[in-house]
Structures are given as C-alpha cells and as structure tokens.
Protein backbone atom coordinates (compact mmCIF):
# COMPACT_ATOMS: atom_id res chain seq x y z
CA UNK A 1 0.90 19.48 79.72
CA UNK A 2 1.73 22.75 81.25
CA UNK A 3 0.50 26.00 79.65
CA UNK A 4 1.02 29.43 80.46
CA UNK A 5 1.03 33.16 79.03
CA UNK A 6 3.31 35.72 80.36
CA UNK A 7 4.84 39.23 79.63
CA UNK A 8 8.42 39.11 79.08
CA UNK A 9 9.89 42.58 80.19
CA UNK A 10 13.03 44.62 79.26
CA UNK A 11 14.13 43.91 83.33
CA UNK A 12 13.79 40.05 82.45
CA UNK A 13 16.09 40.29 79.67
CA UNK A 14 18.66 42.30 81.23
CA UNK A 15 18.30 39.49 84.31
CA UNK A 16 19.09 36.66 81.67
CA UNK A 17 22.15 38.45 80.41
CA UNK A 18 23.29 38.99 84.04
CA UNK A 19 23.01 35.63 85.20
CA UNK A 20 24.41 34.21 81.88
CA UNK A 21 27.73 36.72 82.74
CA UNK A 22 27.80 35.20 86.44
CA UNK A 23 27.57 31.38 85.03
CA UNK A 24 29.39 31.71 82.07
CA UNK A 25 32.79 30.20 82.34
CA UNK A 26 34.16 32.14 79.27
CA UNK A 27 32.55 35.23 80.41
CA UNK A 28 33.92 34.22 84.39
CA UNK A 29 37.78 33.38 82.57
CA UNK A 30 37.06 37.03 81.01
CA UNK A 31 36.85 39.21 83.70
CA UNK A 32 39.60 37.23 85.75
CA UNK A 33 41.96 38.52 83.17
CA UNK A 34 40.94 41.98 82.71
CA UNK A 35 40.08 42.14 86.68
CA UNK A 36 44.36 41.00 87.27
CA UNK A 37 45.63 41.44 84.32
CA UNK A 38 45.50 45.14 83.54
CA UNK A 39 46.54 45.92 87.53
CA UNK A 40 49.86 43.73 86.11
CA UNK A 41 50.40 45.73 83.42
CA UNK A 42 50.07 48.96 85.05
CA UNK A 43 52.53 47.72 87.93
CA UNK A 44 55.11 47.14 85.16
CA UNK A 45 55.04 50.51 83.69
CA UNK A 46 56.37 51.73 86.50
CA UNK A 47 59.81 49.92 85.74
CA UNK A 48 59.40 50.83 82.06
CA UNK A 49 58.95 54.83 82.91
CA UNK A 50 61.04 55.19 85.36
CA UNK A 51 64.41 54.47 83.90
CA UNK A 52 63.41 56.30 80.41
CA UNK A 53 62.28 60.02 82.35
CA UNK A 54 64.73 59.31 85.02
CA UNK A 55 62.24 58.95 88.00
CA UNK A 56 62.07 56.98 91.05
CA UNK A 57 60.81 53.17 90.31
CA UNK A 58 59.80 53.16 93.72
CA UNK A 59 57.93 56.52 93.77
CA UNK A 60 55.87 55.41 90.56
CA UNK A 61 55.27 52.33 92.43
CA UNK A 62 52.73 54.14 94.64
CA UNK A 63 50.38 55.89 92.27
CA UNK A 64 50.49 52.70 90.15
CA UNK A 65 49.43 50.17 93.08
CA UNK A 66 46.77 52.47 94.59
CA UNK A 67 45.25 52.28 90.61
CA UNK A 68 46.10 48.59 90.37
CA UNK A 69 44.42 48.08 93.95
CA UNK A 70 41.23 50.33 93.29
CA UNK A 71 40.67 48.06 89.36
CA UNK A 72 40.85 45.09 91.17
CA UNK A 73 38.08 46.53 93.71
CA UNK A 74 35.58 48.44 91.41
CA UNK A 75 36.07 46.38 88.01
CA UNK A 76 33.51 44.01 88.75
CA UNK A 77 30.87 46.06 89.67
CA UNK A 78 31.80 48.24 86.57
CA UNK A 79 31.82 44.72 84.63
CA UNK A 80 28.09 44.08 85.52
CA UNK A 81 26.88 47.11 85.24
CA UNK A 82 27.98 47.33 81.53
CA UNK A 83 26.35 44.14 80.82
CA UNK A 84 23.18 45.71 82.03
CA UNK A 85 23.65 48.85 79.92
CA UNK A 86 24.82 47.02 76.80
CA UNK A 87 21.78 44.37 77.36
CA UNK A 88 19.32 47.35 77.60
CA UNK A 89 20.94 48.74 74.55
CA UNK A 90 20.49 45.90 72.43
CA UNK A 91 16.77 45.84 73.49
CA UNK A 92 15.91 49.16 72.53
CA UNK A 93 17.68 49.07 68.94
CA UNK A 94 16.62 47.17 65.75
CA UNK A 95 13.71 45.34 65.57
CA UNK A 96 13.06 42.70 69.01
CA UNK A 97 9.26 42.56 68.55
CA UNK A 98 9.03 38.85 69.51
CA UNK A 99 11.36 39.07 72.38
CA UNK A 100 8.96 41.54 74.60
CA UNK A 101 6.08 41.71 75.00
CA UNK A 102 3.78 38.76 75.47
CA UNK A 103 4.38 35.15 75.02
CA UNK A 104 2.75 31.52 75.30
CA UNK A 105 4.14 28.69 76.41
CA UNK A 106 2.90 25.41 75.79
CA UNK A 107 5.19 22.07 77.82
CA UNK A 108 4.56 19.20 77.33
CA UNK A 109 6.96 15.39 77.12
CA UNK A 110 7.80 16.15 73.41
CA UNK A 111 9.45 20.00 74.36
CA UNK A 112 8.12 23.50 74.26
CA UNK A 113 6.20 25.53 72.03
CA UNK A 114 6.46 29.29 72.85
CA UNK A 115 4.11 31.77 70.76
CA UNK A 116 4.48 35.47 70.32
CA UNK A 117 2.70 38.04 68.01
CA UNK A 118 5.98 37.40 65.81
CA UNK A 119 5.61 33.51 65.28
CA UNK A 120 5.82 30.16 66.80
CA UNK A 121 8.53 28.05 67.73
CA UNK A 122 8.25 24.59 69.17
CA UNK A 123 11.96 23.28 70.99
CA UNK A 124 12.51 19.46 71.62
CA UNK A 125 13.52 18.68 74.63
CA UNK A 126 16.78 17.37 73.06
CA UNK A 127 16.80 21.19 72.02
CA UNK A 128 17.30 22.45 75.21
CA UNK A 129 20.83 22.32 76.36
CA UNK A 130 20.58 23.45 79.90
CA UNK A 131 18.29 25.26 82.43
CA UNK A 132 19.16 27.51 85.69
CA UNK A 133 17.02 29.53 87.60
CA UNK A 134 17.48 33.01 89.83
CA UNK A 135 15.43 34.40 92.06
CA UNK A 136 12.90 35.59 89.50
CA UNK A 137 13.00 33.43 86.16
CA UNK A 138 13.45 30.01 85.18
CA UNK A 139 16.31 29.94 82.03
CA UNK A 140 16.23 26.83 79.26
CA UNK A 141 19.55 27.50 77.41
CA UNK A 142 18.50 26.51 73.45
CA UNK A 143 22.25 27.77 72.59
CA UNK A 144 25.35 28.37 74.10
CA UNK A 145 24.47 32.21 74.50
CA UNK A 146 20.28 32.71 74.34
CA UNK A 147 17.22 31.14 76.42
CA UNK A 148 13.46 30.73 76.77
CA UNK A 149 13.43 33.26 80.02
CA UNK A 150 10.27 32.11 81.84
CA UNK A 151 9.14 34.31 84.77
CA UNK A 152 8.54 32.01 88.30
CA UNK A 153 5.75 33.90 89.41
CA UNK A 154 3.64 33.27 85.65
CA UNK A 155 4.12 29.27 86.71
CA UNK A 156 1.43 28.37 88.16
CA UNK A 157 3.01 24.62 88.93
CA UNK A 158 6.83 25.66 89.27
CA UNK A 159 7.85 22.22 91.58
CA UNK A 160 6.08 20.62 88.65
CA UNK A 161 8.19 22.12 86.17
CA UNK A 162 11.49 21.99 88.05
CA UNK A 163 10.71 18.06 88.34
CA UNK A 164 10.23 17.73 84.42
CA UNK A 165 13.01 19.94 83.80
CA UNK A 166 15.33 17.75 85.77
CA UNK A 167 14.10 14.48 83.67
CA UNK A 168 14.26 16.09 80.47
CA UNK A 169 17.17 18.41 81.03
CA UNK A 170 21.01 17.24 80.73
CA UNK A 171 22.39 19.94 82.36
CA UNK A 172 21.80 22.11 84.64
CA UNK A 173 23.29 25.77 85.84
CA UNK A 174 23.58 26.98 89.45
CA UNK A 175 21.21 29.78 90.15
C-alpha cells in the first residue's frame, strides 16, 4: 500500500485541463473544425460579396486568405490559452474547497482512497477508466471529463505506481 499527502494547486488543475484538451479526441475533432473550417467559410464570402457590391472576387480573395492563413496559424495557441483562462476561471468561482488545497491518498490492490478537508472518497480500481501522465502529474480518469491529478514529485515510489497502474488500469493515455 502506497500512501501519500500532497497539495493540489490551481497550476495542477489548469495542467489537467490542458492535457485532457491535447488527448481528447472530441476536444482534438473540435479544434480541427474550427481551426479549417471558419478559414473555409471566410474564403467563400468572398464569392458571396463580391457579386452583390459589385467588387472584384479576386481582389476580396486577398484580404480573405491572408485572415484564413493567419486563423489557421494563431487559433491553436488562442485555443489553449482559453482553456487555461476558462480552467482558472472555474477555479476561482463557486465553491471548489475539496479540489485545492491538500489531499491524501491512500493505494492500495482494492483502488484509491483520496481525503480532503471536504470528505473522503475511496475509487475501485474498476473505477478508474484510464491514466496518463505529463511531465509533472500522474492523471487517473474516474470519468470521461475529471481525474485524481496526482503530482510526480509527492510520489515517493512513482516506477512503483506506474507498474500497478499498468496492472490495474485498462487504458491508458499518451503523455
């Protein structure tokens, strides 16, 4: 049995959220379409404005693919950094008491027990749907959209984890 206590930050949160957008596929299939799709759309007005004010198709054509060209370049970026914002957001309004601050975790071959001033919840390992790791934290998915985040550096046996994780886990996420 592994335990361990930890401080989960705002930063670790808005790291889950990130690395949940970059391993998402519905979230990956959603900025595909806004990244190309929009630069489409814009293209095409130029054939739908230039026969109604009597302009150039050709001369619209410019202005539109330079916008088209620069979406394409600076949407992602603009993507990510939103999620960050809107992650930090949801931090810092309503009530998230027993998602900061300190926490307890207890592993063992039944699942995980985490503790925080808020409560207690234990997770079977049948509970946990998937796990992936960055740099920083380890990430066991309980739900298609939220996770136990569990900072490396507050494991003091992380090979030992990573082993049980890969016997008890079904899935697993790149990092």
């Amino acid at each position: 049995m592994q335990e361990f206590s930890y401080e989960l930050t705002e930063q670790q949160f808005v790291d889950f959220n990130l690395y949940h957008a970059k391993h998402s596929e519905a979230v990956k299939r959603s900025l595909t379409i806004q990244r190309f799709v929009i630069p489409i759309i814009y293209l095409m007005m130029s054939f739908v404005m230039g026969p109604i004010f009597n302009w150039s198709v050709w001369g619209l054509m410019i202005p539109f693919i330079l916008f088209a060209a620069l979406w394409i370049i600076f949407f992602p970026p603009y993507f990510h950094w939103n999620i960050k914002r809107m992650s930090r957001k949801m931090v810092n309004e309503g009530k998230n008491k027993g998602l900061l601050g300190t926490h307890e975790l207890f592993i063992d071959l039944q699942g995980i027990r985490e503790v925080t001033k808020n409560g207690e919840t234990h997770v079977r390992w049948s509970g946990i749907e998937k796990c992936g790791e960055d740099a920083v934290n380890v990430y066991l998915y309980n739900s298609a959209m939220s996770a136990l985040i569990i900072p490396k550096k507050a494991v003091p046996e992380l090979e030992s984890l990573r082993k049980l994780l890969a016997e008890k886990v079904p899935a697993s996420v790149g990092n």
